[in-house]
Protein backbone atom coordinates (compact mmCIF):
# COMPACT_ATOMS: atom_id res chain seq x y z
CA UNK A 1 0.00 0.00 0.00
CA UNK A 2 2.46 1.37 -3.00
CA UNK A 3 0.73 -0.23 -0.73
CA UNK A 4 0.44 1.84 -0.93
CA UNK A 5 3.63 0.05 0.06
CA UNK A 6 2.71 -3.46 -1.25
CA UNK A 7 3.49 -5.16 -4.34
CA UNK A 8 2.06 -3.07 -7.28
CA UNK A 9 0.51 -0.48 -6.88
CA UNK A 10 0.84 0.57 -9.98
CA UNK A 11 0.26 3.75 -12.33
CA UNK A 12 0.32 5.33 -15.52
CA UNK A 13 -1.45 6.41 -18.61
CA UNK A 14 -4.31 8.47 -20.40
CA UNK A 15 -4.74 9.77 -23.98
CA UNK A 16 -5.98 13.10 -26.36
CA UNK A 17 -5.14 16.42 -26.70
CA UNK A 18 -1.51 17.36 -27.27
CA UNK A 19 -0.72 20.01 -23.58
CA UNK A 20 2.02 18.64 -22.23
CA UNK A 21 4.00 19.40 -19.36
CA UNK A 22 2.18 20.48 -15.74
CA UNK A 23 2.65 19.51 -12.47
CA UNK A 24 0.26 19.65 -9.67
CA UNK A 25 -2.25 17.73 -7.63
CA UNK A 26 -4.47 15.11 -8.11
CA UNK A 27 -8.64 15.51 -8.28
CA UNK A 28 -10.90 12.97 -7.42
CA UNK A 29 -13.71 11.73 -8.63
CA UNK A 30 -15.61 8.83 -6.62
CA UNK A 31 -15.57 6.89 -3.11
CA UNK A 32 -12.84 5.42 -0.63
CA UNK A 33 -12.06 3.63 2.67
CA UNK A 34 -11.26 3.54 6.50
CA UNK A 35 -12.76 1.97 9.60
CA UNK A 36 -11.78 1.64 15.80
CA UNK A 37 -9.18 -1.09 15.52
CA UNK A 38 -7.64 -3.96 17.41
CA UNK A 39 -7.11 -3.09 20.98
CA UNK A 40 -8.75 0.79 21.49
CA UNK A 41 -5.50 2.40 21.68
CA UNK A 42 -4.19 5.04 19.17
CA UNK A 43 -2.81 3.03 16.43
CA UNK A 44 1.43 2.81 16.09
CA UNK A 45 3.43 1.21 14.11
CA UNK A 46 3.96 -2.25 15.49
CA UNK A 47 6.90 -3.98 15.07
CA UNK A 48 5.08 -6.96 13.13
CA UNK A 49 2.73 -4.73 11.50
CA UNK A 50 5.34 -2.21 10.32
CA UNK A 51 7.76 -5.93 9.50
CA UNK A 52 4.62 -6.45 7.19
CA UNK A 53 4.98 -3.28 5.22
CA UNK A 54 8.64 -3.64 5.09
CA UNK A 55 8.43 -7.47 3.65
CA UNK A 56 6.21 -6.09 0.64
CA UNK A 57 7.59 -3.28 0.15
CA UNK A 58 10.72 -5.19 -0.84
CA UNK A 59 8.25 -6.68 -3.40
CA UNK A 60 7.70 -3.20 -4.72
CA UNK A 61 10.98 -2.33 -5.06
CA UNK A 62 11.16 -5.47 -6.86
CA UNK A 63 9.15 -4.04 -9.90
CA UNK A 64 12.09 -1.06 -10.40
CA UNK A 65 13.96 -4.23 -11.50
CA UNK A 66 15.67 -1.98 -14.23
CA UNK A 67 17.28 0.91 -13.45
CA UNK A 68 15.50 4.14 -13.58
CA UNK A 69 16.06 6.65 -16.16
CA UNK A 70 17.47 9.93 -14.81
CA UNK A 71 14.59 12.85 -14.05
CA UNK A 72 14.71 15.44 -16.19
CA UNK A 73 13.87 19.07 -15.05
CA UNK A 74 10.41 20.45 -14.43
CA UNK A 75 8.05 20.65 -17.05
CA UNK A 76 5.85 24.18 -17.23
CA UNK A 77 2.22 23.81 -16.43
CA UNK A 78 -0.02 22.86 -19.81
CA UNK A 79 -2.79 24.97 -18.58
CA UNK A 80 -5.18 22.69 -20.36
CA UNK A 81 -8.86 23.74 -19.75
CA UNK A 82 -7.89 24.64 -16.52
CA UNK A 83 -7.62 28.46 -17.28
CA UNK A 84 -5.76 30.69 -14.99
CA UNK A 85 -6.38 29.24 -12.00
CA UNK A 86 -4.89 25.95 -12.92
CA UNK A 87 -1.42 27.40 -14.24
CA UNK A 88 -1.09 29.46 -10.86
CA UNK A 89 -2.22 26.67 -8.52
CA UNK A 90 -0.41 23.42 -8.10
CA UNK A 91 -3.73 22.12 -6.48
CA UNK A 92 -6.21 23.16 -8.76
CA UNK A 93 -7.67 20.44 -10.82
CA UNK A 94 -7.21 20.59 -14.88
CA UNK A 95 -11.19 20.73 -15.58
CA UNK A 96 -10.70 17.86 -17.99
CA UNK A 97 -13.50 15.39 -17.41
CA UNK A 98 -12.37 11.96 -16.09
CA UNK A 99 -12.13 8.85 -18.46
CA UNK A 100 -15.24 6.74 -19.24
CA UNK A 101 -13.12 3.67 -20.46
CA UNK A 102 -11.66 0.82 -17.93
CA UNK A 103 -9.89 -2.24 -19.66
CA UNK A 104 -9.47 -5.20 -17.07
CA UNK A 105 -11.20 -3.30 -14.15
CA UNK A 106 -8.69 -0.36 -14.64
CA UNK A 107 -9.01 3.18 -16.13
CA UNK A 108 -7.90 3.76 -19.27
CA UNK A 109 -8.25 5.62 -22.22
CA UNK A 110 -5.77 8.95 -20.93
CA UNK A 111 -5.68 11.93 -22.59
CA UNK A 112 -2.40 12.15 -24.71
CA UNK A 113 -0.88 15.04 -22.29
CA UNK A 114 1.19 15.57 -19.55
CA UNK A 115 -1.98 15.86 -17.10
CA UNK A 116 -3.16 12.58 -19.24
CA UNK A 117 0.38 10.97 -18.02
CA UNK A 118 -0.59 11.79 -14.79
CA UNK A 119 -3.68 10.78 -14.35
CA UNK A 120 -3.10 7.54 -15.77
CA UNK A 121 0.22 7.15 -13.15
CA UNK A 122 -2.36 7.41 -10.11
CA UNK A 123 -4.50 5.41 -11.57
CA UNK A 124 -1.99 2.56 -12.04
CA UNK A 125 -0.64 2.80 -8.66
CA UNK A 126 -4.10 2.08 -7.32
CA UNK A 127 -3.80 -0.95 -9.13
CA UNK A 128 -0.65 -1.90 -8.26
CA UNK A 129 -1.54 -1.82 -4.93
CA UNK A 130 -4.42 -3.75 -4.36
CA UNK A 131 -5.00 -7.21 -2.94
CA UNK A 132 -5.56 -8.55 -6.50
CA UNK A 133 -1.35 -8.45 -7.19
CA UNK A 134 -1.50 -11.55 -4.54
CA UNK A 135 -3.07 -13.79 -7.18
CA UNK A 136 -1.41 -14.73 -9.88
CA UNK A 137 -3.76 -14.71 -12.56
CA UNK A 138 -5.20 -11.30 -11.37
CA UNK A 139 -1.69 -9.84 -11.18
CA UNK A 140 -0.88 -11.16 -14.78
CA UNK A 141 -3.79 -9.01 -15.78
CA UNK A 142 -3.14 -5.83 -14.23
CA UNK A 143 0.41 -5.95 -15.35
CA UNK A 144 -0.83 -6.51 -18.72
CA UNK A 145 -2.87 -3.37 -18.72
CA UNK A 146 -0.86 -0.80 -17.36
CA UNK A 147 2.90 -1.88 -18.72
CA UNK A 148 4.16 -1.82 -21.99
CA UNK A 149 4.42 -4.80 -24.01
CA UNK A 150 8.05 -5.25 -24.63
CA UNK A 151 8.00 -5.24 -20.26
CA UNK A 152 5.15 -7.30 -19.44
CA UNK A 153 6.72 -11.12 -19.35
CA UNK A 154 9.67 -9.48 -17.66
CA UNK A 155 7.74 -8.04 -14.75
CA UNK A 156 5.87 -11.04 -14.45
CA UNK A 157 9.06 -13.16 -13.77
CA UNK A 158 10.18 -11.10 -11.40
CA UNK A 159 7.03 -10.60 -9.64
CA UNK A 160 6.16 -14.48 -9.75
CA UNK A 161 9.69 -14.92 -7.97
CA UNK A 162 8.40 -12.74 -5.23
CA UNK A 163 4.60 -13.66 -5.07
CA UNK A 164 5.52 -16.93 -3.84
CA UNK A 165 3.64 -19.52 -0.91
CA UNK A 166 5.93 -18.79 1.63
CA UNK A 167 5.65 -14.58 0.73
CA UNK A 168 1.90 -14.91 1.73
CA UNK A 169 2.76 -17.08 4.37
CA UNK A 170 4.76 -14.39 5.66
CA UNK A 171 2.38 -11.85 5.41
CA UNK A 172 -0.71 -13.80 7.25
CA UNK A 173 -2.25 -15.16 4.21
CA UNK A 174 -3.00 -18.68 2.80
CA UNK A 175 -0.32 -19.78 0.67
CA UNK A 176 -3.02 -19.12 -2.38
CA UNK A 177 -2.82 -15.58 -1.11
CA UNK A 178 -6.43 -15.72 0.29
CA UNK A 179 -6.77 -14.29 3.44
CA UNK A 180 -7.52 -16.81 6.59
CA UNK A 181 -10.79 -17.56 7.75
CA UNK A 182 -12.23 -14.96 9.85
CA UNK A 183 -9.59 -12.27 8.41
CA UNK A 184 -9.94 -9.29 6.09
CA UNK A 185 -6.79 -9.05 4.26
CA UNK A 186 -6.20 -5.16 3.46
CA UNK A 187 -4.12 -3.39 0.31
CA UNK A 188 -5.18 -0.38 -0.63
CA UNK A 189 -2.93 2.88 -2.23
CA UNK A 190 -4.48 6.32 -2.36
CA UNK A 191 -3.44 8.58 -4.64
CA UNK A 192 -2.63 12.49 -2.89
CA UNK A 193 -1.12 14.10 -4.94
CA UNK A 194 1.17 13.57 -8.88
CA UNK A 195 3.81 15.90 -10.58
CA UNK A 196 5.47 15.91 -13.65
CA UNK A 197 9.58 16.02 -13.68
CA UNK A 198 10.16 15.60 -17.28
CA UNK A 199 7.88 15.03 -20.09
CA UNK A 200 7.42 14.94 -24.06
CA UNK A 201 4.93 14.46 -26.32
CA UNK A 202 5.51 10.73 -26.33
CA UNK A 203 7.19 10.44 -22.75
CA UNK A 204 6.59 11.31 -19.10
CA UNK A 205 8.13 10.89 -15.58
CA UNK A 206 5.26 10.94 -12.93
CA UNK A 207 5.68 11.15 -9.35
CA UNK A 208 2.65 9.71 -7.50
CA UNK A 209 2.52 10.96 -3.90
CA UNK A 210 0.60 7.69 -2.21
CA UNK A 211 -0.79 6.89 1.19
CA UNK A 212 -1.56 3.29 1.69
CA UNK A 213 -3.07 0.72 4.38
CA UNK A 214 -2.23 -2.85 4.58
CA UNK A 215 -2.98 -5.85 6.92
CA UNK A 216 -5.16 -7.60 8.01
CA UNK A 217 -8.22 -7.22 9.82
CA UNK A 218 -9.58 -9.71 12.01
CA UNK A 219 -9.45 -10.52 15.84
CA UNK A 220 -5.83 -11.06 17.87
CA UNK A 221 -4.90 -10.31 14.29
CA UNK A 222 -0.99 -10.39 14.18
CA UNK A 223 -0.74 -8.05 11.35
CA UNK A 224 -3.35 -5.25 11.87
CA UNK A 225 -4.09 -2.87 9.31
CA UNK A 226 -1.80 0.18 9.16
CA UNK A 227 -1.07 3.02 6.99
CA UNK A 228 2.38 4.10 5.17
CA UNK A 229 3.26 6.97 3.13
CA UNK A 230 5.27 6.45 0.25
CA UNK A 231 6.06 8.32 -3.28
CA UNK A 232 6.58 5.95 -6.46
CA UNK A 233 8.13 7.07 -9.52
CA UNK A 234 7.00 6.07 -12.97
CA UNK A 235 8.51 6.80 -16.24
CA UNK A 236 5.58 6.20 -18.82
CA UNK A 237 5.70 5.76 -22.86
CA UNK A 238 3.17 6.36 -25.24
CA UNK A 239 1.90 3.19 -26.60
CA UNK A 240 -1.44 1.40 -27.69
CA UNK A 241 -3.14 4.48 -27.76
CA UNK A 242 -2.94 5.26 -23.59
CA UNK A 243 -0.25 5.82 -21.59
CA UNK A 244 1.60 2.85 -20.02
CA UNK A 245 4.56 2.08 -17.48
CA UNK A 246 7.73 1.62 -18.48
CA UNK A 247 9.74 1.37 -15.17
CA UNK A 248 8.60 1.79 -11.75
CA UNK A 249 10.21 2.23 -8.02
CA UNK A 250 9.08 4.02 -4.63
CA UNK A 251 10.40 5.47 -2.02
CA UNK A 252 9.23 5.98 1.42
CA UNK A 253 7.76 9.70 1.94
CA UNK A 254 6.87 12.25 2.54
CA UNK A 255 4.71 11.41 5.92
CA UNK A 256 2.91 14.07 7.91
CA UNK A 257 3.07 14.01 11.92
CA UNK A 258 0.46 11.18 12.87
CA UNK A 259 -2.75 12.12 14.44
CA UNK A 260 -4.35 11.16 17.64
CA UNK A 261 -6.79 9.27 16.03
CA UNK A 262 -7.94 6.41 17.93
CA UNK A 263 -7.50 3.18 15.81
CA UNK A 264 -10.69 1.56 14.60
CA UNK A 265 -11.87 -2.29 15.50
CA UNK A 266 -11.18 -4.84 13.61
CA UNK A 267 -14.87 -5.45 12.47
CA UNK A 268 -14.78 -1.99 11.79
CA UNK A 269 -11.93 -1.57 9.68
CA UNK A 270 -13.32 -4.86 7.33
CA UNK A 271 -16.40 -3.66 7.17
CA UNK A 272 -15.30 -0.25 5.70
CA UNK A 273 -13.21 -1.84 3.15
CA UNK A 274 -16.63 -3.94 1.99
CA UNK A 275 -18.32 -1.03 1.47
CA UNK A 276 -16.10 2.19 0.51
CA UNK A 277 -15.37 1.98 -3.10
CA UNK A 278 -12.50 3.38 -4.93
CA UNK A 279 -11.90 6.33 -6.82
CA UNK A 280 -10.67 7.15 -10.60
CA UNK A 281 -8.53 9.80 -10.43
CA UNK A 282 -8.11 12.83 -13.03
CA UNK A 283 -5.50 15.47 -13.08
């Protein structure tokens, strides 16, 4: 959970007019998570629960298999439909309406722009980081979306040498990657915030600011569900008519101060992630 800091969480593309460049936020356009947890305390980061986030994030990291190319500089602000207020304000959303297209379950059909590039990016990491990267044949598809062609079979193998029995094992799960009886399994990425640094008509480096929660949620669960903030880079290509990932790594970052929330139930915290859909996000 990116996962945000889990395996995936993925990125990437969009399609149509030709403004490239910008850098900003993210809008949003739909529904999304949460849930008083396992004990009644304010939530920390638990040894095992933060050794959980570290184990798949090392799956992550596992998908910037090949090195990434070097950033270029910033890329000015397309303006777009946007006006004004969307050159002067990082935050201010583009005005361009979001996609109506999905292919596998996934958003697709970007605009062929920089904010298209972006859009596409948060979209993908959603993807990357949901539960569906723990099965193999739903993992296969999502990588099959949002890569490009010449990198798909390559990011399987890597990603089938991580997935493996004794990886879900590790994490709490079956060795299927199904999630006990009586347990929620959690991995879900959030999209903040994206930014261009370098970008061409046929190109783009996104950065995809991501918060994430993994775990799961169940009683005397070992691993309860906690959230991570993490940033993961994607340089993106042009192909198929959408935008699609080329390479991929995160890092961890930036995190705010953490709240005094108090942490959510168990029952709570699965029963939110039943019923709060996800978003699609547009630039």
């Amino acid at each position: 959970m990116s996962l945000g800091d889990e395996p995936g969480y993925g990125d990437a593309p969009r399609g149509a007019d030709r403004g490239y460049g910008g850098s900003g936020q993210t809008r949003t356009r739909l529904p999304e998570r949460d849930g008083d947890v396992y004990g009644g305390a304010r939530r920390g980061r638990g040894s095992s629960s933060r050794s959980l986030i570290t184990v798949v994030g090392v799956v992550v990291l596992l998908i910037a298999a090949i090195a990434f190319a070097n950033r270029g500089g910033d890329a000015p602000s397309s303006g777009g439909e946007g006006g004004d207020k969307a050159e002067t304000s990082p935050t201010a959303a583009s005005g361009d309406r979001p996609v109506d297209a999905k292919s596998a379950g996934i958003p697709s059909g970007f605009p062929h722009t920089g904010e298209g590039a972006q859009s596409a990016a948060a979209n993908y990491a959603v993807a990357l980081g949901s539960t569906a990267m723990f099965n193999k044949a739903d993992r296969d598809r999502i990588l099959a979306t949002v890569m490009v062609p010449s990198k798909v079979a390559e990011y399987e193998a890597t990603l089938d040498k991580a997935y493996t029995a004794q990886f879900n094992k590790n994490v709490g799960l079956n060795e299927d990657g199904s999630a006990p009886q009586g347990y929620t399994f959690v991995s879900r990425t959030s999209a903040i915030g994206t930014k261009t640094t370098a970008v061409s008509p046929d190109a783009a480096t996104v950065d995809v600011w991501c918060s994430g929660l993994l775990g799961l949620a169940g009683e005397n669960s070992a691993n309860p569900v906690t959230s991570s903030w993490f940033t993961i880079t994607m340089k993106m290509e042009w192909a198929g008519d959408d935008w699609k990932i080329v390479t991929h790594k995160q890092k961890d970052g930036p995190a705010p101060v953490p709240g005094d929330d108090r942490a959510s139930g168990a029952d709570d915290i699965a029963k939110a992630v039943q019923e709060y859909g996800g978003f699609t996000y547009a630039r």
